[in-house]
PDB file of N, CA and C in Angstrom:
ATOM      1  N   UNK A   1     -81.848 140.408   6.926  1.00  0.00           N
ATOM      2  CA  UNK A   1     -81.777 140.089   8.341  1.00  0.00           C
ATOM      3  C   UNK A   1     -83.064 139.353   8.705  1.00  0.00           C
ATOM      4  N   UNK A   2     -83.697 139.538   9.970  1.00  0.00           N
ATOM      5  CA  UNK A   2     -84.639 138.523  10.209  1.00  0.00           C
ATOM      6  C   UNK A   2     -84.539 137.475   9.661  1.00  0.00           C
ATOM      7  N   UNK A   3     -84.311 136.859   8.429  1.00  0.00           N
ATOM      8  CA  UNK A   3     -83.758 135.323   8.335  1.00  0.00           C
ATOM      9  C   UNK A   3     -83.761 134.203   8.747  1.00  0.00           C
ATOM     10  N   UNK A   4     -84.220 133.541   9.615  1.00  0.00           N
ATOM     11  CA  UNK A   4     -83.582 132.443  10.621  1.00  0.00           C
ATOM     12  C   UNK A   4     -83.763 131.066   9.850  1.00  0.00           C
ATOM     13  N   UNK A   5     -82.231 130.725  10.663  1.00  0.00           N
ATOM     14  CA  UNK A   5     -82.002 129.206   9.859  1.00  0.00           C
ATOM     15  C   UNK A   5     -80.935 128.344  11.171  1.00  0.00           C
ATOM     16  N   UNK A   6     -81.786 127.509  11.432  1.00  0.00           N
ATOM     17  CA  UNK A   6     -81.201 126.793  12.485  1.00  0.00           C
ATOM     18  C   UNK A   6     -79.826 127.023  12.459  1.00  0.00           C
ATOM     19  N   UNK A   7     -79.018 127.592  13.818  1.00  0.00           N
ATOM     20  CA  UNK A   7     -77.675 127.760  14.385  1.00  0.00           C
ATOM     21  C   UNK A   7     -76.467 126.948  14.007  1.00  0.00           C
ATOM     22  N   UNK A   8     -77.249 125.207  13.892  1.00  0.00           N
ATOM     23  CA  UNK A   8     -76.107 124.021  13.819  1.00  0.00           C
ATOM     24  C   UNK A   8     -75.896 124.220  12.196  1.00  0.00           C
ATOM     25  N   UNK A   9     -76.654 124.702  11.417  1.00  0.00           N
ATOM     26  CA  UNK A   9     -76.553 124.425   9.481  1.00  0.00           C
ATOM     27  C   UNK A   9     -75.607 125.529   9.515  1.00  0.00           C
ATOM     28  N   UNK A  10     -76.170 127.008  10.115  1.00  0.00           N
ATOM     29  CA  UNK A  10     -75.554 128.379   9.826  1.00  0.00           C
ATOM     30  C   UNK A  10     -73.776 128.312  10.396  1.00  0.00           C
ATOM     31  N   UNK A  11     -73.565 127.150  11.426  1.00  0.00           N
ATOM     32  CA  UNK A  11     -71.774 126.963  11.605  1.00  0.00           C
ATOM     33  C   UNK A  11     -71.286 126.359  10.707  1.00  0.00           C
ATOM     34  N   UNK A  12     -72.290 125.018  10.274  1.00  0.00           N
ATOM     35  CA  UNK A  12     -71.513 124.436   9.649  1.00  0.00           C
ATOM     36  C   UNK A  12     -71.379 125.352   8.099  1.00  0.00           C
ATOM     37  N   UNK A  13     -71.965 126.000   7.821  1.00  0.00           N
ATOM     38  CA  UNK A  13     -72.204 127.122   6.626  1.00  0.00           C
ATOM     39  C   UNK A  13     -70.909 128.080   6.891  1.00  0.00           C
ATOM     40  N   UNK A  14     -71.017 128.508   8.135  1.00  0.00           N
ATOM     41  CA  UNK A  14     -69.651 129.263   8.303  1.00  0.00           C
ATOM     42  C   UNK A  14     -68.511 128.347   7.854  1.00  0.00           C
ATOM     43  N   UNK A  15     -67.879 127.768   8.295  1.00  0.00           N
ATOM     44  CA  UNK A  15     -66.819 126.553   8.503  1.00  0.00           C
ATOM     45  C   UNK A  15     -66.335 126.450   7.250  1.00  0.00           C
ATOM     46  N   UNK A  16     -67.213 125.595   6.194  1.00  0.00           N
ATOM     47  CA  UNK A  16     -67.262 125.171   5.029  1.00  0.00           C
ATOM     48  C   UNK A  16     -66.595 126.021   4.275  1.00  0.00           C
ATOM     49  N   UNK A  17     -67.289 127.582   4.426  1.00  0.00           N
ATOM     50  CA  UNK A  17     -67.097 128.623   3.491  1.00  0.00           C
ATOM     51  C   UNK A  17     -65.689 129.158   4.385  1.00  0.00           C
ATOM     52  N   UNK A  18     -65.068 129.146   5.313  1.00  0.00           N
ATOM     53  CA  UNK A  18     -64.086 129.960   6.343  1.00  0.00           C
ATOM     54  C   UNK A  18     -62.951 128.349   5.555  1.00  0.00           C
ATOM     55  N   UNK A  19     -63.366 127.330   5.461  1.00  0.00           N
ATOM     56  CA  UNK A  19     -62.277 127.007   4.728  1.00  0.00           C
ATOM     57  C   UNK A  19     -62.117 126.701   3.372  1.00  0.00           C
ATOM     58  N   UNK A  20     -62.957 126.843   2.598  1.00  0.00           N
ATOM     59  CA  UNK A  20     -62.869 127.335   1.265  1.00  0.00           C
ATOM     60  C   UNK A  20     -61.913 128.561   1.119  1.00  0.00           C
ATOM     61  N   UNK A  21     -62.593 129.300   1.702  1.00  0.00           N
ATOM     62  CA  UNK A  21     -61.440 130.561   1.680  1.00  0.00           C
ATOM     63  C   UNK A  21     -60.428 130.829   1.530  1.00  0.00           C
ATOM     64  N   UNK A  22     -59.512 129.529   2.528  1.00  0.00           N
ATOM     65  CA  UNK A  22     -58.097 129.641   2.648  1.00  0.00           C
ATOM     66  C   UNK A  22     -57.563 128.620   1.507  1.00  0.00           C
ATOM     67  N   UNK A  23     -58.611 127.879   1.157  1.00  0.00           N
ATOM     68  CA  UNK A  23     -57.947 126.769  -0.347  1.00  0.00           C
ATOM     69  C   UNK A  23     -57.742 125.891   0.390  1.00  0.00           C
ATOM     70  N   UNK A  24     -59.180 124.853   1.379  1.00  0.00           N
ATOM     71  CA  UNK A  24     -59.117 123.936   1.642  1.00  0.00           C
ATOM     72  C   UNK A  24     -60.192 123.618   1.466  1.00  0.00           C
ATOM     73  N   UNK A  25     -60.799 122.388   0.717  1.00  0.00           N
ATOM     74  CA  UNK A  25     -61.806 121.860   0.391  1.00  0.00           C
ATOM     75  C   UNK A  25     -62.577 121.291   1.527  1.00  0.00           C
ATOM     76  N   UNK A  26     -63.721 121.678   1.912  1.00  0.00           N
ATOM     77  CA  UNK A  26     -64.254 121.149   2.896  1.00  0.00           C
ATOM     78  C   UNK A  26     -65.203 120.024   3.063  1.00  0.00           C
ATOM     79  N   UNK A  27     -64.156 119.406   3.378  1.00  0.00           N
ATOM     80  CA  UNK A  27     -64.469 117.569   2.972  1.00  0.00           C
ATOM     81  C   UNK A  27     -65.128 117.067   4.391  1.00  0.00           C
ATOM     82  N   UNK A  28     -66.169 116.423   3.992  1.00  0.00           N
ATOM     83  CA  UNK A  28     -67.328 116.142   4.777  1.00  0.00           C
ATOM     84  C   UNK A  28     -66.353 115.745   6.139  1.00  0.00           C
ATOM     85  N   UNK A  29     -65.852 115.024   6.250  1.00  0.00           N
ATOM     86  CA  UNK A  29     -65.217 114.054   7.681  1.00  0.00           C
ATOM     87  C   UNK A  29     -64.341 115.323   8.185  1.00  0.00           C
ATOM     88  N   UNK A  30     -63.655 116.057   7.528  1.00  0.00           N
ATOM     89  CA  UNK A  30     -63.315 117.229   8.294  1.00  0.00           C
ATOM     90  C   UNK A  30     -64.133 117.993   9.098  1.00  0.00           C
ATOM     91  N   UNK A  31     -65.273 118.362   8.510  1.00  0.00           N
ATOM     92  CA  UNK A  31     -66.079 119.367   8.812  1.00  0.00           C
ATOM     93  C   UNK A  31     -66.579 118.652   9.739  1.00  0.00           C
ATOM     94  N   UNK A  32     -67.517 117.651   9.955  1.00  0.00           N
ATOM     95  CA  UNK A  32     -67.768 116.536  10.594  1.00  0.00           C
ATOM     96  C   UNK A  32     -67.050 116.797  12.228  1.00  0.00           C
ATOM     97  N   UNK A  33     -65.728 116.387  11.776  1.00  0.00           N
ATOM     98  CA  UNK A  33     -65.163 116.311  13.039  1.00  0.00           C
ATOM     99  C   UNK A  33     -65.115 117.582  13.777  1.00  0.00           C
ATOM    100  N   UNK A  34     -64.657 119.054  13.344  1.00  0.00           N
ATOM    101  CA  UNK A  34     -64.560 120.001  13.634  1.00  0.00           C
ATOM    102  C   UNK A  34     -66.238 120.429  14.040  1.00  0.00           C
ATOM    103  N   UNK A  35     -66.883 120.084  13.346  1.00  0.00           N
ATOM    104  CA  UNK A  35     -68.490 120.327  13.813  1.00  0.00           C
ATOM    105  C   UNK A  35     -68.815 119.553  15.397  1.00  0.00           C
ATOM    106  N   UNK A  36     -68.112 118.390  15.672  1.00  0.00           N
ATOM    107  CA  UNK A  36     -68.489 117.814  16.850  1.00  0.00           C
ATOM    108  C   UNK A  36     -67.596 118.477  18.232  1.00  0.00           C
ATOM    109  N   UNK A  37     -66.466 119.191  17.719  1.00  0.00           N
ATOM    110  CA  UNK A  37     -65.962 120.174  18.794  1.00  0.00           C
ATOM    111  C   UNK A  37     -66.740 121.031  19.426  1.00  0.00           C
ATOM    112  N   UNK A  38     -67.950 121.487  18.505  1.00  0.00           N
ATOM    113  CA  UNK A  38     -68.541 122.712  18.822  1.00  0.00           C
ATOM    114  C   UNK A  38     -70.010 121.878  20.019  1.00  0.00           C
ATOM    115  N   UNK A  39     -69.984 120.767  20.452  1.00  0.00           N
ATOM    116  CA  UNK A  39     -70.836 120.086  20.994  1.00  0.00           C
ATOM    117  C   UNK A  39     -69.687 119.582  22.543  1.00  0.00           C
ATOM    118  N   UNK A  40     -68.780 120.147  22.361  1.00  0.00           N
ATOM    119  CA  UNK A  40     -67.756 119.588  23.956  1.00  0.00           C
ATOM    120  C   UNK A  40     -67.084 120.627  23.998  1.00  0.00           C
ATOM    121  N   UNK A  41     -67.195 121.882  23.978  1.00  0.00           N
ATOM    122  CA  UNK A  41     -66.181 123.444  24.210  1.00  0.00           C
ATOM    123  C   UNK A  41     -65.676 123.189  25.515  1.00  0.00           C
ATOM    124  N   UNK A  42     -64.682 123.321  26.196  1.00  0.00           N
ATOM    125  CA  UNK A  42     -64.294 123.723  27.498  1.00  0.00           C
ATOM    126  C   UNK A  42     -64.618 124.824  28.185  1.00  0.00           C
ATOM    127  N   UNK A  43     -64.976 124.510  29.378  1.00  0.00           N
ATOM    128  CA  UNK A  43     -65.131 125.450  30.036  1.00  0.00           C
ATOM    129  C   UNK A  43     -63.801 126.996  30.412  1.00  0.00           C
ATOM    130  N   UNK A  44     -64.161 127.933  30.495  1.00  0.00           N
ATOM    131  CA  UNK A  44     -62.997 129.176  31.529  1.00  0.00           C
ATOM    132  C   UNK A  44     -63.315 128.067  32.314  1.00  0.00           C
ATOM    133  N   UNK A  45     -61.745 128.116  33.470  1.00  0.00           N
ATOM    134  CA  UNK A  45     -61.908 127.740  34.475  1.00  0.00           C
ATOM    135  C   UNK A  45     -62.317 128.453  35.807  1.00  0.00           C
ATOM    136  N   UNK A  46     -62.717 129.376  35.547  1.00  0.00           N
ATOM    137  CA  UNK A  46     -63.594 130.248  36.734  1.00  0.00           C
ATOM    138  C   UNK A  46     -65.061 129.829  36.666  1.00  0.00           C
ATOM    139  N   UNK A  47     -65.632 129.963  35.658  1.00  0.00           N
ATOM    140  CA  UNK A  47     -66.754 128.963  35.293  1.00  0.00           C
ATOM    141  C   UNK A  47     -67.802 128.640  36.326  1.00  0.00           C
ATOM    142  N   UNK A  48     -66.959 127.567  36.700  1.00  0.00           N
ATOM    143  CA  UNK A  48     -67.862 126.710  38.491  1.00  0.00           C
ATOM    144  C   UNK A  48     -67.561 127.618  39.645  1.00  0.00           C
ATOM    145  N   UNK A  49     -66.692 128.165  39.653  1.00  0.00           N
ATOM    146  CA  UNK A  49     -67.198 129.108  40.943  1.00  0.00           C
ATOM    147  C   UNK A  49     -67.697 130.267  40.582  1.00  0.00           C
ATOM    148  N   UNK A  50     -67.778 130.704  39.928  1.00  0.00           N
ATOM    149  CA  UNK A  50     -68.420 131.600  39.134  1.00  0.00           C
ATOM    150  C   UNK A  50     -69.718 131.302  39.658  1.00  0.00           C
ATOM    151  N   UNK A  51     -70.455 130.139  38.778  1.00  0.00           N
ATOM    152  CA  UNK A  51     -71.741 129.710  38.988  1.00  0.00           C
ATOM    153  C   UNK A  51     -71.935 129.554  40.619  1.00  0.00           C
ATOM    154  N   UNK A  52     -70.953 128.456  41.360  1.00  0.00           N
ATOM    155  CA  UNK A  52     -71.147 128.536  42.966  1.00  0.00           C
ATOM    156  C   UNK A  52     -71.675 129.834  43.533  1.00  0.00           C
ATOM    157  N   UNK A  53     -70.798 131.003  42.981  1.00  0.00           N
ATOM    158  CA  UNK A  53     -71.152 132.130  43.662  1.00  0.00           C
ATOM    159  C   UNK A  53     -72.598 132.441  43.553  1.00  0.00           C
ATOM    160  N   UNK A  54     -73.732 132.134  42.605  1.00  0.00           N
ATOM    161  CA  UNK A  54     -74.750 132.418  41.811  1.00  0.00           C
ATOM    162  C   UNK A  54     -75.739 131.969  42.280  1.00  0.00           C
ATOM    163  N   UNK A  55     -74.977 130.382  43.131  1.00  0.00           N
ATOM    164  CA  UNK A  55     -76.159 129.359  43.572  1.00  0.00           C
ATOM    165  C   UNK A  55     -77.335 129.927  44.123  1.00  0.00           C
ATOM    166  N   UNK A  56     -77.525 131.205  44.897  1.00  0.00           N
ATOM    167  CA  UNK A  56     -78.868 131.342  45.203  1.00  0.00           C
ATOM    168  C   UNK A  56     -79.763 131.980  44.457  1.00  0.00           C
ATOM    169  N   UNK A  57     -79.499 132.371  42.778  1.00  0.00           N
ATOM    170  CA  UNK A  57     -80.350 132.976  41.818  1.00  0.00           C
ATOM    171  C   UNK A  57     -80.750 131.782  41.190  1.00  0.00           C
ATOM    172  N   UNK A  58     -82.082 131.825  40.306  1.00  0.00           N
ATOM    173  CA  UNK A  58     -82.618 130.930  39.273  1.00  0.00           C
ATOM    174  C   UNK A  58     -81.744 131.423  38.084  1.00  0.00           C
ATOM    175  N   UNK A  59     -81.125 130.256  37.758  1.00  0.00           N
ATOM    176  CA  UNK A  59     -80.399 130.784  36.489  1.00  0.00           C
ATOM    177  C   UNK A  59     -80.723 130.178  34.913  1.00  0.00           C
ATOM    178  N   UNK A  60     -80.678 130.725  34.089  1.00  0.00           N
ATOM    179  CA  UNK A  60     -80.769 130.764  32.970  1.00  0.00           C
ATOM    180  C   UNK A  60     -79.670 130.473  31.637  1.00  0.00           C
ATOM    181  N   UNK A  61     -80.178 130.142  30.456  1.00  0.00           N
ATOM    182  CA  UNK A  61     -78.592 130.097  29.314  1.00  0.00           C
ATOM    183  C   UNK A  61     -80.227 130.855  28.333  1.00  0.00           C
ATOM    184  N   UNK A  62     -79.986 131.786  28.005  1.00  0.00           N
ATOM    185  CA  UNK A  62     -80.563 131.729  26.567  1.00  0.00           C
ATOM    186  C   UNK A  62     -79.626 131.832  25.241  1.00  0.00           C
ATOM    187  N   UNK A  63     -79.782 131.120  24.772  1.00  0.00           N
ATOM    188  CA  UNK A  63     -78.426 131.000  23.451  1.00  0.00           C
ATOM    189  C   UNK A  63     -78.792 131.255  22.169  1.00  0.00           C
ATOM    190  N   UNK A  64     -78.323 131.664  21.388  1.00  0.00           N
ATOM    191  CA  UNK A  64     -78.793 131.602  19.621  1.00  0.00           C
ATOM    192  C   UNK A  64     -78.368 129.839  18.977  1.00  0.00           C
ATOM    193  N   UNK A  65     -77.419 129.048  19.950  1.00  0.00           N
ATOM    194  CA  UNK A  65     -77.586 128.047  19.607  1.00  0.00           C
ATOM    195  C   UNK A  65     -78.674 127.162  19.734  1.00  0.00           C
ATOM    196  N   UNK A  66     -78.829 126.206  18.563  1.00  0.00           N
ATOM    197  CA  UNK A  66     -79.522 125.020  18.238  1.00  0.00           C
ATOM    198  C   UNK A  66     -80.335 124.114  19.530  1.00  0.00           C
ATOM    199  N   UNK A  67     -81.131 123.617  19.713  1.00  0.00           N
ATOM    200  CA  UNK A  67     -81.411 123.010  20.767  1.00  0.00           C
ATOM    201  C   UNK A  67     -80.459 121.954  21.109  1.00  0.00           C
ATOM    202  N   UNK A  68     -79.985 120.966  20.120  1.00  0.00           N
ATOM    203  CA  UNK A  68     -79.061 120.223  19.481  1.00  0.00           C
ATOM    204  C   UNK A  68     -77.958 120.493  20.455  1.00  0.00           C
ATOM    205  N   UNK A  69     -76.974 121.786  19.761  1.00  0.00           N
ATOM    206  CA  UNK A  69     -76.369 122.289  20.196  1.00  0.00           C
ATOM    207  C   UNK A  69     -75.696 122.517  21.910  1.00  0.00           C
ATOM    208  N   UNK A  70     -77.158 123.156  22.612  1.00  0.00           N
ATOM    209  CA  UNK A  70     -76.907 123.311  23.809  1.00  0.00           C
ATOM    210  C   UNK A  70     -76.962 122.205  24.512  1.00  0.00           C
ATOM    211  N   UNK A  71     -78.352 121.188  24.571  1.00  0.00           N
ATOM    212  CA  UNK A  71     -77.806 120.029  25.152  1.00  0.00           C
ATOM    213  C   UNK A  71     -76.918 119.383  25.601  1.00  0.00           C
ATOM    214  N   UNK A  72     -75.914 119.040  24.039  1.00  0.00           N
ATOM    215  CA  UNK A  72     -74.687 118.853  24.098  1.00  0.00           C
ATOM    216  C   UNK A  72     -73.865 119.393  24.861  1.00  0.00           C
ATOM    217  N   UNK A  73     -74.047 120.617  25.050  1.00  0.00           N
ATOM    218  CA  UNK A  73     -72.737 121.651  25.068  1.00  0.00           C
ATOM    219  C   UNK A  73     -72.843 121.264  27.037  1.00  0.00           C
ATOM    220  N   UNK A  74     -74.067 121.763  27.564  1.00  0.00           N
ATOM    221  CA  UNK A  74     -74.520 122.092  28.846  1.00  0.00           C
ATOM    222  C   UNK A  74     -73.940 120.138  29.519  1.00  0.00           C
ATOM    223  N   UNK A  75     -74.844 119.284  28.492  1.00  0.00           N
ATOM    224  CA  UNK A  75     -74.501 118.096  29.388  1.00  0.00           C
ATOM    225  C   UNK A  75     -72.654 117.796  28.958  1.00  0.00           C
ATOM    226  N   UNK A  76     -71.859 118.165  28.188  1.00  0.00           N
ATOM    227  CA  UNK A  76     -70.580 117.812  28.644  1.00  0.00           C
ATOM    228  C   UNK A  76     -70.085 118.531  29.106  1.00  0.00           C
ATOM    229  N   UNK A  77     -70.520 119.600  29.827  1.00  0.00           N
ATOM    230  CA  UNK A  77     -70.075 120.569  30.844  1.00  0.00           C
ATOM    231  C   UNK A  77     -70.289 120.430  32.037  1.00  0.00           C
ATOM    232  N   UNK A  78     -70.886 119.407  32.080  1.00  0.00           N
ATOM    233  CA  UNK A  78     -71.193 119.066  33.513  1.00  0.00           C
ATOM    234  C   UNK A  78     -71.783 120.728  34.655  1.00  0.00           C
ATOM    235  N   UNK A  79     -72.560 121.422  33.928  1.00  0.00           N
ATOM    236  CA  UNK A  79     -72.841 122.526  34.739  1.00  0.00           C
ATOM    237  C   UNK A  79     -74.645 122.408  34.437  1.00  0.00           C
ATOM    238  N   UNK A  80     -74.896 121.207  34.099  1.00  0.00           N
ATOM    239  CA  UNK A  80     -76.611 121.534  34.066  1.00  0.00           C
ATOM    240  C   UNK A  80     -77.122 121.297  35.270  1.00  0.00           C
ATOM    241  N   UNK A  81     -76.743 121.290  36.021  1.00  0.00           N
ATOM    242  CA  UNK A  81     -77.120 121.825  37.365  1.00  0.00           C
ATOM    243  C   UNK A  81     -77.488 123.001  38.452  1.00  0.00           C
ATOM    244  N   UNK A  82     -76.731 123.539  37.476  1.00  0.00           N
ATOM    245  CA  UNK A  82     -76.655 124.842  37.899  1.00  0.00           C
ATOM    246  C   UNK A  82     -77.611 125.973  37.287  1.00  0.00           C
ATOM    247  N   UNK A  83     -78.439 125.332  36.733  1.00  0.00           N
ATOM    248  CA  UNK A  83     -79.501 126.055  35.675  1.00  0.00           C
ATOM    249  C   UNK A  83     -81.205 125.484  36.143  1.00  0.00           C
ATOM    250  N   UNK A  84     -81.420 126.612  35.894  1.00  0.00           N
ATOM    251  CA  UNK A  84     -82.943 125.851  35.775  1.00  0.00           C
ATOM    252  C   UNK A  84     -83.639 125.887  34.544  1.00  0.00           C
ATOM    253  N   UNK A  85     -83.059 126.729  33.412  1.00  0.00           N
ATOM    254  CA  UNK A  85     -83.539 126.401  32.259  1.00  0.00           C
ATOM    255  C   UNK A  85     -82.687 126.444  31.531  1.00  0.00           C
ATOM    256  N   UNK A  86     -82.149 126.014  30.012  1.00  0.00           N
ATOM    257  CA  UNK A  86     -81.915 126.423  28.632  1.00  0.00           C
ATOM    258  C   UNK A  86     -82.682 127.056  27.527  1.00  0.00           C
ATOM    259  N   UNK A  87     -82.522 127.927  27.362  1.00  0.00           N
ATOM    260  CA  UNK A  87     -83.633 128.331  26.136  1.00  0.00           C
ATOM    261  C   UNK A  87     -82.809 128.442  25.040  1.00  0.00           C
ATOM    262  N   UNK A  88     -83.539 127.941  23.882  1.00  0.00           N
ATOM    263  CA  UNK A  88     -82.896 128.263  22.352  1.00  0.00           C
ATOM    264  C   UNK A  88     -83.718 129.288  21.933  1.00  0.00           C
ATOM    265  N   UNK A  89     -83.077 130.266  20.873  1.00  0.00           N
ATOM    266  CA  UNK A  89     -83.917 131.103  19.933  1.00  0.00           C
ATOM    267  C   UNK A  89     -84.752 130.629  19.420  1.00  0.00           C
ATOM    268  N   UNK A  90     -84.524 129.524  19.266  1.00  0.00           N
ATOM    269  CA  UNK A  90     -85.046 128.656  17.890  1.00  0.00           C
ATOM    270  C   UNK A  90     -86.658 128.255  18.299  1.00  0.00           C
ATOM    271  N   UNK A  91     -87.194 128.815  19.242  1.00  0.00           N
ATOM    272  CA  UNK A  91     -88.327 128.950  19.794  1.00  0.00           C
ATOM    273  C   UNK A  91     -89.014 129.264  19.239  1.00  0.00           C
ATOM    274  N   UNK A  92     -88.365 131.037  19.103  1.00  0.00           N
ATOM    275  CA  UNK A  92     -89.328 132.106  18.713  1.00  0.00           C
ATOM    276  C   UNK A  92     -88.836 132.041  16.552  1.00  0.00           C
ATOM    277  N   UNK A  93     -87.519 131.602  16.410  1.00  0.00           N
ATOM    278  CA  UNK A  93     -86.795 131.493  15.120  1.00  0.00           C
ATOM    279  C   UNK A  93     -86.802 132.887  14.733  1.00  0.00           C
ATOM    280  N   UNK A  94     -85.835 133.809  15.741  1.00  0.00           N
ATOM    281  CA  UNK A  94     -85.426 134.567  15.777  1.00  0.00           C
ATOM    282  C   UNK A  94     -84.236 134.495  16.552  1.00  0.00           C
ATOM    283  N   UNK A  95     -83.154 135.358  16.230  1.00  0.00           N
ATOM    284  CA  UNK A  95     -81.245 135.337  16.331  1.00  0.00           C
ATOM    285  C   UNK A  95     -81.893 136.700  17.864  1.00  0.00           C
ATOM    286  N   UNK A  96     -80.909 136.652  19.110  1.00  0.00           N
ATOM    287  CA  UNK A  96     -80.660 137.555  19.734  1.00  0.00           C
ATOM    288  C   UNK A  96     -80.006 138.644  18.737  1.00  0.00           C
ATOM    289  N   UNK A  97     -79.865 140.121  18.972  1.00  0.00           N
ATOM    290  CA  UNK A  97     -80.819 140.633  20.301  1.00  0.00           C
ATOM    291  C   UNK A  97     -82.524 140.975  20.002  1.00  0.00           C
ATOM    292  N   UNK A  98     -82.548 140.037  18.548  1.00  0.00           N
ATOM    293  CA  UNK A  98     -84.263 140.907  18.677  1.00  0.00           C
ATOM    294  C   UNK A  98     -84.962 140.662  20.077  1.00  0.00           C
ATOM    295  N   UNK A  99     -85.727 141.346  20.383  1.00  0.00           N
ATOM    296  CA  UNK A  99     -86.599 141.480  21.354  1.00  0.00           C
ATOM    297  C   UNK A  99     -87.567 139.972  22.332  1.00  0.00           C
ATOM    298  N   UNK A 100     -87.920 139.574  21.293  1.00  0.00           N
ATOM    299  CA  UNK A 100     -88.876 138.010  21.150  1.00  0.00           C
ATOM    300  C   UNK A 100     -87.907 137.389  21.796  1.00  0.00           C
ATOM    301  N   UNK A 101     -86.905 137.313  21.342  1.00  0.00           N
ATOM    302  CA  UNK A 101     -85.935 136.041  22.141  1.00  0.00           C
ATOM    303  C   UNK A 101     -86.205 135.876  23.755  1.00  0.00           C
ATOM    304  N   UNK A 102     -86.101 137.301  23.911  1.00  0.00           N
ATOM    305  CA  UNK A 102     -85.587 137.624  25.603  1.00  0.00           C
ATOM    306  C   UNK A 102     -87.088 136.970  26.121  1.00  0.00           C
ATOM    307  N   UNK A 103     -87.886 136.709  25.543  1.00  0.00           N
ATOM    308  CA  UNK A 103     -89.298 136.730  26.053  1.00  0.00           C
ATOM    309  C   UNK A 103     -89.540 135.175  25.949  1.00  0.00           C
ATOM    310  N   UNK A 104     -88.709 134.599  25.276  1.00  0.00           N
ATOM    311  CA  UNK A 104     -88.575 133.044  25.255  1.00  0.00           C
ATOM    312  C   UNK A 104     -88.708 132.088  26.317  1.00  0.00           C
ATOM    313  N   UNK A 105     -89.474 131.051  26.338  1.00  0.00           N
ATOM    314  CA  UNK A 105     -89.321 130.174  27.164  1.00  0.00           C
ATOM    315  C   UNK A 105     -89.237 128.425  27.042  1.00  0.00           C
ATOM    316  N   UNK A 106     -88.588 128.530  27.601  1.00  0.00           N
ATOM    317  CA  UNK A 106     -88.218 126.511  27.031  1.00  0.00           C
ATOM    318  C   UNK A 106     -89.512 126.056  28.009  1.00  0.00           C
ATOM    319  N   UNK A 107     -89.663 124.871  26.775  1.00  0.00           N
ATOM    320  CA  UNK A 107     -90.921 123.618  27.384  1.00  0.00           C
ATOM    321  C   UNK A 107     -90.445 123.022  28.521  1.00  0.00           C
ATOM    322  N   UNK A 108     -88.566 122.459  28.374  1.00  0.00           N
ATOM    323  CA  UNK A 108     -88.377 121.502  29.054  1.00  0.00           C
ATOM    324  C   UNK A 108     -87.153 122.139  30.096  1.00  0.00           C
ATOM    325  N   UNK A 109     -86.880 121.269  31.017  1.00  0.00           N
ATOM    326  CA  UNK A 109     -85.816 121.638  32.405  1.00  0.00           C
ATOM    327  C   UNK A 109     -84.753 120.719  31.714  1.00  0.00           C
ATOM    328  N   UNK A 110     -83.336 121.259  32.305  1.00  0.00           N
ATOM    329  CA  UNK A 110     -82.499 120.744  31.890  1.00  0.00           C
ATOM    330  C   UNK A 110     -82.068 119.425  32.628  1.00  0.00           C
ATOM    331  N   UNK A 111     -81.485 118.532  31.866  1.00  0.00           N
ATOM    332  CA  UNK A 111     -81.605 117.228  32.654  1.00  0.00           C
ATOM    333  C   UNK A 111     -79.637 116.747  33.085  1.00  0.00           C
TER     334      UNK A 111
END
């Protein structure tokens, strides 16, 4: 445990091996493509009002994903607005729930 290895290698590590498994060779342009899903997820559609309801707290994402990762994820979600920060683990290069994470803080504001 303790371990850490950037979030975006450790999916695509999952993936690879989750389709090996079933007796499908995991051929780069597959993985590829299925790897760029994980950079445009859809939102629940409660989501935005969800957040509306929230508008008067400072809000936060701390994620075990990649910096990479969230960027992506937050700017095609059109909800980086609604945040005042993103934090990655990958700060402290430690996985939630150790402790350090929670204590994390991003350099930058989300844009």
């Amino acid at each position: 445990m303790r371990s850490y290895e950037d979030f975006w290698l450790v999916t695509r590590a999952a993936l690879e091996f989750s389709l090996a498994s079933i007796g499908s060779a995991p051929a780069a342009a597959l993985c590829d493509r299925l790897m760029g899903s994980y950079l445009h997820l859809d939102l629940y559609e409660e989501v935005v009002r969800a957040l509306a309801l929230l508008g008067d707290y400072k809000l936060a994402i701390l994620s075990n994903g990649s910096p990479y990762m969230l960027d992506a994820l937050v700017k095609s979600s059109e909800v980086a607005r609604c945040f005042a920060d993103v934090i990655s683990v990958d700060r402290v290069r430690l996985f939630k729930p150790e402790p350090a994470c929670y204590a994390a803080r991003s350099t930058a504001a989300p844009s």
